[in-house]
PDB file of N, CA and C in Angstrom:
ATOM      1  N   UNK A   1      -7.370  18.746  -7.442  1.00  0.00           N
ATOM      2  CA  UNK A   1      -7.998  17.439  -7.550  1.00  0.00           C
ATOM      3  C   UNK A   1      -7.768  16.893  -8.962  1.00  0.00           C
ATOM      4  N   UNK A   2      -7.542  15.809  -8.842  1.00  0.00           N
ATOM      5  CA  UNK A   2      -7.261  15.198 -10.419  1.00  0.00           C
ATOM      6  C   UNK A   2      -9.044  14.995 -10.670  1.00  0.00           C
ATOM      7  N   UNK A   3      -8.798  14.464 -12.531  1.00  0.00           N
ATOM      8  CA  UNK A   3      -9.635  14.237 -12.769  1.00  0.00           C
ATOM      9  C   UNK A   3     -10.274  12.270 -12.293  1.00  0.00           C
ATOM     10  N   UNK A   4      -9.862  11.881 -12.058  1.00  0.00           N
ATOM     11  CA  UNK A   4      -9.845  10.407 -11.660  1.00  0.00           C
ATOM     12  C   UNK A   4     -10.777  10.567 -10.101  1.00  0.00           C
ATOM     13  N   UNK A   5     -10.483  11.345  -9.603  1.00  0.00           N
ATOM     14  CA  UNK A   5     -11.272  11.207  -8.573  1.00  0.00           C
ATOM     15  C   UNK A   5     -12.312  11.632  -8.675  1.00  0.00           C
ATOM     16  N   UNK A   6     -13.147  12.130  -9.266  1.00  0.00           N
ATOM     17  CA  UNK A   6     -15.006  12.217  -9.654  1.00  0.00           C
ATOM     18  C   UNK A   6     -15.162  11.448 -10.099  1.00  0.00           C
ATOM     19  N   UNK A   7     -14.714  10.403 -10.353  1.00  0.00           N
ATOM     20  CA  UNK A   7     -15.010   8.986 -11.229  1.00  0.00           C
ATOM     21  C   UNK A   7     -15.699   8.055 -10.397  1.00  0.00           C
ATOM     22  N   UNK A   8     -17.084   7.597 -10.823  1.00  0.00           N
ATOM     23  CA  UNK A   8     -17.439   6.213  -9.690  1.00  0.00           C
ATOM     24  C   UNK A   8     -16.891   5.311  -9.798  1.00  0.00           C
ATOM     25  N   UNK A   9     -16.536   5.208 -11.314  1.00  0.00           N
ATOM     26  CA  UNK A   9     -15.981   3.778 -11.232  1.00  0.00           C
ATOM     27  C   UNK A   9     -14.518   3.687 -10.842  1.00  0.00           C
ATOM     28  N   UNK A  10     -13.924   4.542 -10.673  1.00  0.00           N
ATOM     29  CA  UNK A  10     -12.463   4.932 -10.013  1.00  0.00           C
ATOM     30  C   UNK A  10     -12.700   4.166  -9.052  1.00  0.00           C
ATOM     31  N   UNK A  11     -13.637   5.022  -7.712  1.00  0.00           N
ATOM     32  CA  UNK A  11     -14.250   4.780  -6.425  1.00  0.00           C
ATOM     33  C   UNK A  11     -14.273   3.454  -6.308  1.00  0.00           C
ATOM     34  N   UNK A  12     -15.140   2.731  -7.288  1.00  0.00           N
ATOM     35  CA  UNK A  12     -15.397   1.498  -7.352  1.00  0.00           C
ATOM     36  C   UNK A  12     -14.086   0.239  -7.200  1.00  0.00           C
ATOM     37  N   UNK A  13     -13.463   1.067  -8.043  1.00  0.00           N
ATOM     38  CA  UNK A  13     -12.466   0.161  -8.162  1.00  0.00           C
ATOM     39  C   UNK A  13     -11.257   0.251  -7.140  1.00  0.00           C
ATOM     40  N   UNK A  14     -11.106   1.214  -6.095  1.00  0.00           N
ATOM     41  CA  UNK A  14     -10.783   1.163  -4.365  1.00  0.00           C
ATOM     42  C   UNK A  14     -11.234   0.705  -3.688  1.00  0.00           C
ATOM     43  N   UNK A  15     -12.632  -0.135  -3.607  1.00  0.00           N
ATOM     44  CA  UNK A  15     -13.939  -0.690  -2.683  1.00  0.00           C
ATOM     45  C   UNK A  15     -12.999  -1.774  -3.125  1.00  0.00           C
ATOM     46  N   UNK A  16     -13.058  -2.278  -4.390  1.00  0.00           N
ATOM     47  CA  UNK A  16     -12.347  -3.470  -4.704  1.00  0.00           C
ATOM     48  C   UNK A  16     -11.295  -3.896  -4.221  1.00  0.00           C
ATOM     49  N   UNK A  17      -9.965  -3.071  -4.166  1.00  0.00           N
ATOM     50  CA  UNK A  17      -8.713  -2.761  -3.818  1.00  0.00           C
ATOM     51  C   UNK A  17      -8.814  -3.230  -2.273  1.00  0.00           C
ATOM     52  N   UNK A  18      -9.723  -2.712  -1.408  1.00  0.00           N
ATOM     53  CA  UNK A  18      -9.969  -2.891   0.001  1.00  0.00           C
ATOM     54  C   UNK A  18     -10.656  -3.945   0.306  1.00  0.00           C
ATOM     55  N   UNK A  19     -11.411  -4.947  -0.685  1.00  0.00           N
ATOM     56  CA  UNK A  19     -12.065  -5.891  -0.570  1.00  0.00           C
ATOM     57  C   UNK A  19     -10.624  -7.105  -0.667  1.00  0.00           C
ATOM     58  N   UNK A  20     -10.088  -6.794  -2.155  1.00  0.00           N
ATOM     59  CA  UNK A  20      -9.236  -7.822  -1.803  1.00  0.00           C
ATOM     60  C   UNK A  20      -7.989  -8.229  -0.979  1.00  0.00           C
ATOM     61  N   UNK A  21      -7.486  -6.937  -0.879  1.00  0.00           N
ATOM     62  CA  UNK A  21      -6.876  -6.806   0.398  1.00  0.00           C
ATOM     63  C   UNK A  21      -7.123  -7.485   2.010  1.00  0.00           C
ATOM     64  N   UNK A  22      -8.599  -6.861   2.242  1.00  0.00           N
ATOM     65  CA  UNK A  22      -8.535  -8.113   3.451  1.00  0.00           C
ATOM     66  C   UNK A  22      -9.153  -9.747   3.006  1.00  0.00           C
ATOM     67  N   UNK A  23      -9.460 -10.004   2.151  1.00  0.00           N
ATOM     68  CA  UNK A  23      -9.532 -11.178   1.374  1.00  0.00           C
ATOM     69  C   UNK A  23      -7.812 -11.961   1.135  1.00  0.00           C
ATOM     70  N   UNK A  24      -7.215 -11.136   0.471  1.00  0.00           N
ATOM     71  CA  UNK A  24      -5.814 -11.936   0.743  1.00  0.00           C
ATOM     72  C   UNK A  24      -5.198 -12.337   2.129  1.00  0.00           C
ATOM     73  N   UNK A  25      -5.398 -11.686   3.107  1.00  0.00           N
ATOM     74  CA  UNK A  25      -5.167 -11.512   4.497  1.00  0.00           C
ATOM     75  C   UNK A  25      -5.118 -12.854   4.904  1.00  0.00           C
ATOM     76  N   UNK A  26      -6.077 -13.518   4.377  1.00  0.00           N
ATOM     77  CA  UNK A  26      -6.770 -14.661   4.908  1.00  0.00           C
ATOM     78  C   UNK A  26      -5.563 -16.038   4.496  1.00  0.00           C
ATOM     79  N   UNK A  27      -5.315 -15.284   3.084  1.00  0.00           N
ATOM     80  CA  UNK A  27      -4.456 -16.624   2.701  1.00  0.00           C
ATOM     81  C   UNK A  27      -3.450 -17.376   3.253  1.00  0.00           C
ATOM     82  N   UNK A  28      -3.285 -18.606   3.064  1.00  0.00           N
ATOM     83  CA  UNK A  28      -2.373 -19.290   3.820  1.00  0.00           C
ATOM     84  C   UNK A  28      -0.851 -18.652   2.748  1.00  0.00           C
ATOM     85  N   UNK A  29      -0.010 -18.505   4.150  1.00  0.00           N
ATOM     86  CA  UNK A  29       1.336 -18.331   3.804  1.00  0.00           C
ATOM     87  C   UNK A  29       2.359 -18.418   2.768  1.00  0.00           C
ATOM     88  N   UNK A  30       2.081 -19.425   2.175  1.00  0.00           N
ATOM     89  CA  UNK A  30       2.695 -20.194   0.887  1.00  0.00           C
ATOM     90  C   UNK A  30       2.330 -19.587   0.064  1.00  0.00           C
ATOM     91  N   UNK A  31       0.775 -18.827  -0.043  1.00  0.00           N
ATOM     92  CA  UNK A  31       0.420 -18.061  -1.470  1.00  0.00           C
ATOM     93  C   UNK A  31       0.831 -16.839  -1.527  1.00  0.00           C
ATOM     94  N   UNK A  32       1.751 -15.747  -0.300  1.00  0.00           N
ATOM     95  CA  UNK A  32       1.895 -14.684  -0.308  1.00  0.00           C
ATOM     96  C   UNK A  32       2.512 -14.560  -1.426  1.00  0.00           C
ATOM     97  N   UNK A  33       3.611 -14.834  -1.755  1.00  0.00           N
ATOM     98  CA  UNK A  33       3.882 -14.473  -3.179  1.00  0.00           C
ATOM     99  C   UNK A  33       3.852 -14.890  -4.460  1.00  0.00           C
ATOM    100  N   UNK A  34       2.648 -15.715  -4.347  1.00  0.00           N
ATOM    101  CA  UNK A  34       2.017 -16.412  -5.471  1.00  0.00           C
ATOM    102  C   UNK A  34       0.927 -15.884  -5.945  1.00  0.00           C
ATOM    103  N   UNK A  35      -0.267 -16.233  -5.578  1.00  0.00           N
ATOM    104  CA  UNK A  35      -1.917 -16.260  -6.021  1.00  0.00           C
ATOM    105  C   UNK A  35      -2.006 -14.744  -5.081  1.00  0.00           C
ATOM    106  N   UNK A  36      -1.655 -14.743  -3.952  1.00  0.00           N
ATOM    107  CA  UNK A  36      -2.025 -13.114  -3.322  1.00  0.00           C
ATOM    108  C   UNK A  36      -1.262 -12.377  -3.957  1.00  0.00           C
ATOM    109  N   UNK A  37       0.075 -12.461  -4.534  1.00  0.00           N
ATOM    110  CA  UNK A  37       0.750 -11.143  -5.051  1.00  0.00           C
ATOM    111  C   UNK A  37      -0.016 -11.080  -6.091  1.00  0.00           C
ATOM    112  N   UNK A  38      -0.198 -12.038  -6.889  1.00  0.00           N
ATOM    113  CA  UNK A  38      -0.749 -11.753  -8.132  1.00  0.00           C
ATOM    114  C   UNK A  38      -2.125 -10.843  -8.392  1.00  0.00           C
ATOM    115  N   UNK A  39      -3.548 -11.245  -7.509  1.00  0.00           N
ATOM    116  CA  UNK A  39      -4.741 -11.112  -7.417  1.00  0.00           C
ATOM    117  C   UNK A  39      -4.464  -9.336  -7.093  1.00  0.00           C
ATOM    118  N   UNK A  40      -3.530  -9.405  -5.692  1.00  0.00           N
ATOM    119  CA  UNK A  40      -3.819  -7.531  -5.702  1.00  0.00           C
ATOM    120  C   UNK A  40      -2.542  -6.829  -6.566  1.00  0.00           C
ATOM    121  N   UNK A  41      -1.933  -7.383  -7.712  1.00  0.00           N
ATOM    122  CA  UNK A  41      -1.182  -6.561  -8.174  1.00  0.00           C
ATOM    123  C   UNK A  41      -2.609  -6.182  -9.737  1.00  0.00           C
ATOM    124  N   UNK A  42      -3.392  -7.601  -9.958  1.00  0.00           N
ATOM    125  CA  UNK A  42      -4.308  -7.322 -10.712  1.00  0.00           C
ATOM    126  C   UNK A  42      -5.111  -6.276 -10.422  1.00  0.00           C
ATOM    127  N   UNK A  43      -5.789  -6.287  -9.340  1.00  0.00           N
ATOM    128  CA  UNK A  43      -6.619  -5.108  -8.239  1.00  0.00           C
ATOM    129  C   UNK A  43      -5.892  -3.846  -8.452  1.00  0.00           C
ATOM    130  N   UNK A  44      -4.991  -3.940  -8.471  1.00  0.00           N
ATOM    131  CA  UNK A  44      -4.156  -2.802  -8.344  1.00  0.00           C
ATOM    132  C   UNK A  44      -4.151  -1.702  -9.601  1.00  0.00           C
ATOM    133  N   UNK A  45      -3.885  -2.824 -10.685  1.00  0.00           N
ATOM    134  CA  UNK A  45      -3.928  -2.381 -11.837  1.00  0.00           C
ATOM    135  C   UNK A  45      -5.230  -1.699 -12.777  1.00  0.00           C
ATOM    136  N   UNK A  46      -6.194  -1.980 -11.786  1.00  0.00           N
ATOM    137  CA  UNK A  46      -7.526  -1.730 -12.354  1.00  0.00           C
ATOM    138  C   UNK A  46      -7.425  -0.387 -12.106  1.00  0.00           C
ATOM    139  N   UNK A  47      -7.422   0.158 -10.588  1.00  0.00           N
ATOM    140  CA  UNK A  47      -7.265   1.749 -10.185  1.00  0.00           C
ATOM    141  C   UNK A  47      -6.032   2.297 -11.338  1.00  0.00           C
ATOM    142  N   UNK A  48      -4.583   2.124 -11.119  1.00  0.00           N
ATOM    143  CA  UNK A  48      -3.781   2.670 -11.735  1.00  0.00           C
ATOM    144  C   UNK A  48      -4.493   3.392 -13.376  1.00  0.00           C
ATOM    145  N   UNK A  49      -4.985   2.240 -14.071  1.00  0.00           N
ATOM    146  CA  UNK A  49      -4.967   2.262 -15.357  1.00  0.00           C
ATOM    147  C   UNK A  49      -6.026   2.776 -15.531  1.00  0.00           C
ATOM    148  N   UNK A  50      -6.998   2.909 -14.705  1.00  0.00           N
ATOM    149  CA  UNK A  50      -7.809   4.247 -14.659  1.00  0.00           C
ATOM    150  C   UNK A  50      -7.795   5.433 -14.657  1.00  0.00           C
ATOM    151  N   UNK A  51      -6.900   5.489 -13.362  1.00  0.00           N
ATOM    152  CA  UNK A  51      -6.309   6.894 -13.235  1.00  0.00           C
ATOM    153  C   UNK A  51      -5.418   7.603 -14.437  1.00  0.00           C
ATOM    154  N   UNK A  52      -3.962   7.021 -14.981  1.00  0.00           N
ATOM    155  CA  UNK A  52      -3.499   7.133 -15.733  1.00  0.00           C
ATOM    156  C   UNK A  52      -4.331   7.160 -17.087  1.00  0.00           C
ATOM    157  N   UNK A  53      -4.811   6.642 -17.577  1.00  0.00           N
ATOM    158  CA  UNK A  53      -5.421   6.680 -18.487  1.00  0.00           C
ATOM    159  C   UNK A  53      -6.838   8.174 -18.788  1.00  0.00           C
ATOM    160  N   UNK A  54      -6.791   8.477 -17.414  1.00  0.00           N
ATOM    161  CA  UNK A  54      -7.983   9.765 -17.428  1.00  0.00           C
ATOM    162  C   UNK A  54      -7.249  10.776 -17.359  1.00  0.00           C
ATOM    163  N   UNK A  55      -6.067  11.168 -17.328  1.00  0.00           N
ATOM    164  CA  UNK A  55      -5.520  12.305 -17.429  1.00  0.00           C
ATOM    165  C   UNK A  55      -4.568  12.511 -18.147  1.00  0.00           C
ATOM    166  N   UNK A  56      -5.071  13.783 -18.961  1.00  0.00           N
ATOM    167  CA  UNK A  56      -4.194  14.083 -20.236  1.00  0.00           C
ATOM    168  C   UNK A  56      -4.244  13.368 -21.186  1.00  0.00           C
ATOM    169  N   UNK A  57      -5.348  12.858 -21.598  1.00  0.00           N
ATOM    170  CA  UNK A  57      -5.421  11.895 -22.762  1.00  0.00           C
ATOM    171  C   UNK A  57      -6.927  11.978 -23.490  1.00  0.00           C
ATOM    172  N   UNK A  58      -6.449  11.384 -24.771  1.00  0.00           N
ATOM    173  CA  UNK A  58      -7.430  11.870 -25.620  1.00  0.00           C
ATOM    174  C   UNK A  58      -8.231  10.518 -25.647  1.00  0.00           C
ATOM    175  N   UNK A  59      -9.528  10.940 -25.957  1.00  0.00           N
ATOM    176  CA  UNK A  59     -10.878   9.643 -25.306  1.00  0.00           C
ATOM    177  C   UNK A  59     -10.486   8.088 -25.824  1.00  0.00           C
ATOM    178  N   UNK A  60      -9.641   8.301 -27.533  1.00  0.00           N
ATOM    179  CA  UNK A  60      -9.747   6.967 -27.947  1.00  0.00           C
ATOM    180  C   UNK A  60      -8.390   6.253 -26.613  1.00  0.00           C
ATOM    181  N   UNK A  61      -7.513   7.131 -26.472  1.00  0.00           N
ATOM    182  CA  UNK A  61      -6.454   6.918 -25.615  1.00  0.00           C
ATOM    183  C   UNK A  61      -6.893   6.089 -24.252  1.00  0.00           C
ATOM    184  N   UNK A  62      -7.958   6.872 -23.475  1.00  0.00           N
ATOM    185  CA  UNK A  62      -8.336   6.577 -22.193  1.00  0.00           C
ATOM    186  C   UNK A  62      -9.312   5.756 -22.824  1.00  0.00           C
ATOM    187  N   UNK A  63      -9.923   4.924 -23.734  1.00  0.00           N
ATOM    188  CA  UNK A  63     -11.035   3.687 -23.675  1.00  0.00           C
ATOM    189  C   UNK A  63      -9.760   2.886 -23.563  1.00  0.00           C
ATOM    190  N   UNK A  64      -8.542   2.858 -23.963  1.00  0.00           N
ATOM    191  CA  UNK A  64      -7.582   1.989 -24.375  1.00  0.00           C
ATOM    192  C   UNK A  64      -6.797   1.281 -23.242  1.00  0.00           C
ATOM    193  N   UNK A  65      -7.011   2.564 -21.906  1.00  0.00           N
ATOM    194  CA  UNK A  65      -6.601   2.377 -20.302  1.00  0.00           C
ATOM    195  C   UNK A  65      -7.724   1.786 -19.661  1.00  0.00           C
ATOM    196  N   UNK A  66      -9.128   1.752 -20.060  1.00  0.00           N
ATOM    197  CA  UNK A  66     -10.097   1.347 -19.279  1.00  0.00           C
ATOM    198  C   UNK A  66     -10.236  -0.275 -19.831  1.00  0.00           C
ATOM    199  N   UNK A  67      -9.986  -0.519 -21.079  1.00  0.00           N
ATOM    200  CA  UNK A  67      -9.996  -1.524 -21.899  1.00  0.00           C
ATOM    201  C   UNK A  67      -8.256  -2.629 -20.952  1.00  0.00           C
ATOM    202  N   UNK A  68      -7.732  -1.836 -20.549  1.00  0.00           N
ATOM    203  CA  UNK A  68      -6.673  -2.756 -19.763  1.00  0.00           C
ATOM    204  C   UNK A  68      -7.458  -3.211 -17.818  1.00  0.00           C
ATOM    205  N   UNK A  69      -8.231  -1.702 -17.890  1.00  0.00           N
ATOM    206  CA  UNK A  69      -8.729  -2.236 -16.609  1.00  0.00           C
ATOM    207  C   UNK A  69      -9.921  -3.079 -16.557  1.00  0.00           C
ATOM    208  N   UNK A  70     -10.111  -3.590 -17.755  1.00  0.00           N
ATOM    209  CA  UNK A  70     -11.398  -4.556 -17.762  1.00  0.00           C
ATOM    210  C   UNK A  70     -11.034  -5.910 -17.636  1.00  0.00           C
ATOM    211  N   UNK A  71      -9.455  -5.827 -18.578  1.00  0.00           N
ATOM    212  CA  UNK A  71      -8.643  -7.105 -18.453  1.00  0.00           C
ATOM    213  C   UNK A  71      -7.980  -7.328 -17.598  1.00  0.00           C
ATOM    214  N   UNK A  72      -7.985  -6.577 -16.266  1.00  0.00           N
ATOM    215  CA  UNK A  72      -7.240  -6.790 -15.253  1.00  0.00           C
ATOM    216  C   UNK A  72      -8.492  -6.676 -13.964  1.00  0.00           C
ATOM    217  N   UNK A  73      -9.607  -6.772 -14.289  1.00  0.00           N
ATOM    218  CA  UNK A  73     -10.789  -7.180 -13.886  1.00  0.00           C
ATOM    219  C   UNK A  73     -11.145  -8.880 -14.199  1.00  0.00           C
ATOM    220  N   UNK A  74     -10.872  -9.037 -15.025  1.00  0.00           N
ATOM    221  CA  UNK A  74     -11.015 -10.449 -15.753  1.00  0.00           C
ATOM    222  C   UNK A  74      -9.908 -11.542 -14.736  1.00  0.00           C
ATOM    223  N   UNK A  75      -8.940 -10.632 -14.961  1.00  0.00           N
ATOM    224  CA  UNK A  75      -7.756 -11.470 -14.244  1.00  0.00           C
ATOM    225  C   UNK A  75      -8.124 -11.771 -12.897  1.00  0.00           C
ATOM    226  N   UNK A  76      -8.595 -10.817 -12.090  1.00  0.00           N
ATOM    227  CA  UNK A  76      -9.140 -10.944 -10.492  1.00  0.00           C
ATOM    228  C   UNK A  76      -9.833 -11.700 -10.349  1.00  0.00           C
ATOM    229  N   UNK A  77     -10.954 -12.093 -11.641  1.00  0.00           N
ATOM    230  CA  UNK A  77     -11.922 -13.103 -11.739  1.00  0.00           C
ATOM    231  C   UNK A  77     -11.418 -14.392 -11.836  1.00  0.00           C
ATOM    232  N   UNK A  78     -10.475 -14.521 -12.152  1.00  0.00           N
ATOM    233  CA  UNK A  78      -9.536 -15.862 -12.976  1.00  0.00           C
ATOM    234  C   UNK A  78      -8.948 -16.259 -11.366  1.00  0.00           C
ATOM    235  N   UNK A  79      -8.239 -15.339 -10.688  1.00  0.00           N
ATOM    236  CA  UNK A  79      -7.823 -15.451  -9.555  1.00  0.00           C
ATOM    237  C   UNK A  79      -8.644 -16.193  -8.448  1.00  0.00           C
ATOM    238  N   UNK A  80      -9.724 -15.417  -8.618  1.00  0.00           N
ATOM    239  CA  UNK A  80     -10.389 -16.286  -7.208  1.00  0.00           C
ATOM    240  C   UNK A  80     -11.311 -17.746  -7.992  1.00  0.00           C
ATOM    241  N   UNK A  81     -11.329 -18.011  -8.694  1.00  0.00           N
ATOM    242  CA  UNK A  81     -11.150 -19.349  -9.270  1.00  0.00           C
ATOM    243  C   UNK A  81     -10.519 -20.165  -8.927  1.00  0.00           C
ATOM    244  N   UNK A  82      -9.096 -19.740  -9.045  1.00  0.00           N
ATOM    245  CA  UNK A  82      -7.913 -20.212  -8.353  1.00  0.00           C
ATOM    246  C   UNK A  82      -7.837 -20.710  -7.454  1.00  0.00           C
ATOM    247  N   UNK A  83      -8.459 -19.426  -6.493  1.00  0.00           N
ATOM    248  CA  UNK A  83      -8.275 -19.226  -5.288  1.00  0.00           C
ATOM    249  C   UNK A  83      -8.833 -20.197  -4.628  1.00  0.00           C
ATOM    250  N   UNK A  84     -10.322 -20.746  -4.921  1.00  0.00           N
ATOM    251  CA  UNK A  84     -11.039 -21.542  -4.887  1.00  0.00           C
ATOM    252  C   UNK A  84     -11.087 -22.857  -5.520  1.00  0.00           C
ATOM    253  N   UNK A  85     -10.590 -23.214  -6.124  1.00  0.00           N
ATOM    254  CA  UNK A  85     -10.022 -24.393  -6.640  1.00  0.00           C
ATOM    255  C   UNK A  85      -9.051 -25.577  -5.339  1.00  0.00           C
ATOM    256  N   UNK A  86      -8.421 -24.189  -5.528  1.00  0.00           N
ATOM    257  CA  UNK A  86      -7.171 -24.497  -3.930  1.00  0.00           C
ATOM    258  C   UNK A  86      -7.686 -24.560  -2.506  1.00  0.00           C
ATOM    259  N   UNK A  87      -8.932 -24.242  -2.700  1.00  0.00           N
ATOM    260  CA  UNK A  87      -9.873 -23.876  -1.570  1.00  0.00           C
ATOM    261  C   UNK A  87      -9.047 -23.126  -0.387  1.00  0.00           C
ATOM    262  N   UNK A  88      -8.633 -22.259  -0.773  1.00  0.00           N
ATOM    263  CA  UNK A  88      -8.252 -20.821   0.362  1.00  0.00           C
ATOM    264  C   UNK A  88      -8.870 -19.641   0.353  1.00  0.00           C
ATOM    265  N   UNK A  89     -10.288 -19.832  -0.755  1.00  0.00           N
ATOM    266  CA  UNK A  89     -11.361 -18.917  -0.309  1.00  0.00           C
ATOM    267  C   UNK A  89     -12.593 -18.891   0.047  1.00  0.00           C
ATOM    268  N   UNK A  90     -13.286 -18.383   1.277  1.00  0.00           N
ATOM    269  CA  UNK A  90     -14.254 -19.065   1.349  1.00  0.00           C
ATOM    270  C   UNK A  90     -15.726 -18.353   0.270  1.00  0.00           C
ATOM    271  N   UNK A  91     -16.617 -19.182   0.104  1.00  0.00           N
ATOM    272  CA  UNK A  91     -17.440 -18.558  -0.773  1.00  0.00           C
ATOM    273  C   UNK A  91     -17.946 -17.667  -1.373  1.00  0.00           C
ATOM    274  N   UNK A  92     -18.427 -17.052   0.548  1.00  0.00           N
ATOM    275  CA  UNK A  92     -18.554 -15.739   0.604  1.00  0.00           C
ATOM    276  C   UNK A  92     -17.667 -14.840   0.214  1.00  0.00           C
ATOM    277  N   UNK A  93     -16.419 -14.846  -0.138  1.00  0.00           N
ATOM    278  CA  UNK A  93     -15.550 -13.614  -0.031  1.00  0.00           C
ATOM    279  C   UNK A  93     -15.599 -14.260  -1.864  1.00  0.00           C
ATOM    280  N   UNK A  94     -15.725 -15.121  -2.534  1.00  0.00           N
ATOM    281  CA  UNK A  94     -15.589 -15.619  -3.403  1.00  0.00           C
ATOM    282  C   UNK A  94     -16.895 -14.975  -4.118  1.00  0.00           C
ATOM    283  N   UNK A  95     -17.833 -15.130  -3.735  1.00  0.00           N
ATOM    284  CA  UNK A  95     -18.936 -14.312  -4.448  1.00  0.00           C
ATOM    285  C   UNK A  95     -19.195 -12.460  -4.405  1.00  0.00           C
ATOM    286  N   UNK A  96     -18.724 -12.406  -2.853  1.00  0.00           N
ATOM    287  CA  UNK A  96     -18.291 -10.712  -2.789  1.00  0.00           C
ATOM    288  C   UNK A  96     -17.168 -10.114  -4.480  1.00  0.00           C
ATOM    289  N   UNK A  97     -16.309 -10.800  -4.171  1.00  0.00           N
ATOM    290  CA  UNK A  97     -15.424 -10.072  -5.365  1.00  0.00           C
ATOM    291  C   UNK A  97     -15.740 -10.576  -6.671  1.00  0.00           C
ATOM    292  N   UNK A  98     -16.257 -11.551  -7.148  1.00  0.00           N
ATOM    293  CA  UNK A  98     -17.073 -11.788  -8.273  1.00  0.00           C
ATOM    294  C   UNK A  98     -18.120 -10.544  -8.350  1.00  0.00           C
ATOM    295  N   UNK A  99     -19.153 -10.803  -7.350  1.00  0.00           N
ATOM    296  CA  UNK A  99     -20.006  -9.972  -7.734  1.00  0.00           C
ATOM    297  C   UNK A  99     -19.547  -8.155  -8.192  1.00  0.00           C
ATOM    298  N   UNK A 100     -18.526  -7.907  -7.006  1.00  0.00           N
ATOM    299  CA  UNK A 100     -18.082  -6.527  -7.265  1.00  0.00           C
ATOM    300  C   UNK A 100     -17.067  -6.441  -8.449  1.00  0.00           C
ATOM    301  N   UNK A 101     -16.790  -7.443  -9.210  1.00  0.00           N
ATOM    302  CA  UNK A 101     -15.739  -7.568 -10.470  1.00  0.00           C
ATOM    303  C   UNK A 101     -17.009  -7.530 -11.680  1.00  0.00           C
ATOM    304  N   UNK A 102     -18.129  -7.758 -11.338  1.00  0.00           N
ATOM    305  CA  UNK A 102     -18.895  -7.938 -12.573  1.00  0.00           C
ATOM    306  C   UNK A 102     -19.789  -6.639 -12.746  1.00  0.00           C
ATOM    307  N   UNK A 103     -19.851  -5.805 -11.449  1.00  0.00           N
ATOM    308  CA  UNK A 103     -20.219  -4.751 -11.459  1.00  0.00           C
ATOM    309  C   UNK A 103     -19.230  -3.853 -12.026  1.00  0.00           C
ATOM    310  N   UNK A 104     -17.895  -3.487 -11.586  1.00  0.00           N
ATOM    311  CA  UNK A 104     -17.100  -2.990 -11.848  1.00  0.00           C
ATOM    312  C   UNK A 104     -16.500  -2.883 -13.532  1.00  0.00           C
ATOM    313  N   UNK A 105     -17.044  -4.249 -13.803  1.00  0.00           N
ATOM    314  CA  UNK A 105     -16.938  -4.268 -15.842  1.00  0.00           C
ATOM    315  C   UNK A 105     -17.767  -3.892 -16.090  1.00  0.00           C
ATOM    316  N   UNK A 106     -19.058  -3.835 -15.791  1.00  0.00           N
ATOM    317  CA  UNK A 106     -20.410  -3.203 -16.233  1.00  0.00           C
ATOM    318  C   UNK A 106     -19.913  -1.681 -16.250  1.00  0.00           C
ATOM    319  N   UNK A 107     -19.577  -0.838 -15.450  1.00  0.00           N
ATOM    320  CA  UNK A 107     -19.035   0.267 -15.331  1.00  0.00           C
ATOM    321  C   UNK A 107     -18.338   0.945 -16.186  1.00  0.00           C
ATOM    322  N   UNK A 108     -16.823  -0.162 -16.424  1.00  0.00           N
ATOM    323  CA  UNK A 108     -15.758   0.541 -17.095  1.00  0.00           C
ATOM    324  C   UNK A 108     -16.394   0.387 -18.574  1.00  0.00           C
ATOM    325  N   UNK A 109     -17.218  -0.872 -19.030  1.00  0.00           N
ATOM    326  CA  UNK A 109     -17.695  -1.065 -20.539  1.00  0.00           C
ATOM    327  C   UNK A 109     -18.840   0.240 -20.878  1.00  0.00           C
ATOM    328  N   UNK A 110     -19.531   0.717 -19.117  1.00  0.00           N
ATOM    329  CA  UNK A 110     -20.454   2.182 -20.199  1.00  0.00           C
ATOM    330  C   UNK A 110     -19.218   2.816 -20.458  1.00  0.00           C
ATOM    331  N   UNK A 111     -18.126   3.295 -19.228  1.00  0.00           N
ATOM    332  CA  UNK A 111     -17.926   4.738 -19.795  1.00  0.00           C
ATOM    333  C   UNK A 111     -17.510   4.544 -20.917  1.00  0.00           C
ATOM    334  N   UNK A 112     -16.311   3.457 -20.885  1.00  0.00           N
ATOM    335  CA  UNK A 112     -15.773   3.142 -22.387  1.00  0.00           C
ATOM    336  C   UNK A 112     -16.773   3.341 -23.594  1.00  0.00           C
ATOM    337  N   UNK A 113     -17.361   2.807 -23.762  1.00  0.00           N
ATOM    338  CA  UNK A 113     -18.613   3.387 -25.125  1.00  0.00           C
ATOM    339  C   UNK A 113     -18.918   4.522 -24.973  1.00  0.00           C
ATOM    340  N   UNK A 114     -19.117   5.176 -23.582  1.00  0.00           N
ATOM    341  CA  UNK A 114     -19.148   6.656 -24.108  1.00  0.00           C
ATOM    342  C   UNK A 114     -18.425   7.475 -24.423  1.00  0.00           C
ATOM    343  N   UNK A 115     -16.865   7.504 -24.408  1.00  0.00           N
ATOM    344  CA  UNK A 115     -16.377   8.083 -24.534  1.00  0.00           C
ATOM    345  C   UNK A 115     -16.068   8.470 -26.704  1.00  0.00           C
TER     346      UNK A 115
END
């Protein structure tokens, strides 16, 4: 087992991954490789740079990977802005991933200080 997987906020940040995933689903056609590639390559990047960043690395190292997954938390946030601007999201799914993006920084900003 790696170390990344006892992580909640790892966890957390796959709930996300699966949230926006069927959230992009929804989008109209034209954004597949626009605003949807973008939003879950951001999503994406939150897990990766978690993971990577928790193994084999020394603490100032891994705040430095969690510190990218906060900014690629930010970005998801920026996204469904977007997303909503353009109105191809509906509220609800618009406040779901807000809310789980603001939880998810709450998260990565403890461990980060604790480490």
């Amino acid at each position: 087992m790696f170390k990344f997987e006892n992580l909640e906020v790892w966890k957390k940040s796959m709930q996300l991954v699966e949230l926006v995933d069927g959230v992009t689903k929804k989008f109209p056609k034209e954004e597949l490789y626009i605003l949807s590639s973008q939003i879950k390559r951001a999503t994406d990047s939150i897990v990766l740079n978690i993971g990577e960043g928790s193994q084999g690395q020394s603490n100032p190292e891994f705040a430095r990977f969690l510190s990218f997954s906060i900014r690629s938390c930010i970005e998801v946030v920026c996204c469904i802005y977007i997303a909503q601007t353009r109105k191809i999201i509906s509220d609800e799914d618009f406040k779901n991933i807000y809310n789980e993006c603001e939880t998810l920084i709450k998260m990565l900003q403890s461990l980060k200080s604790k480490l």
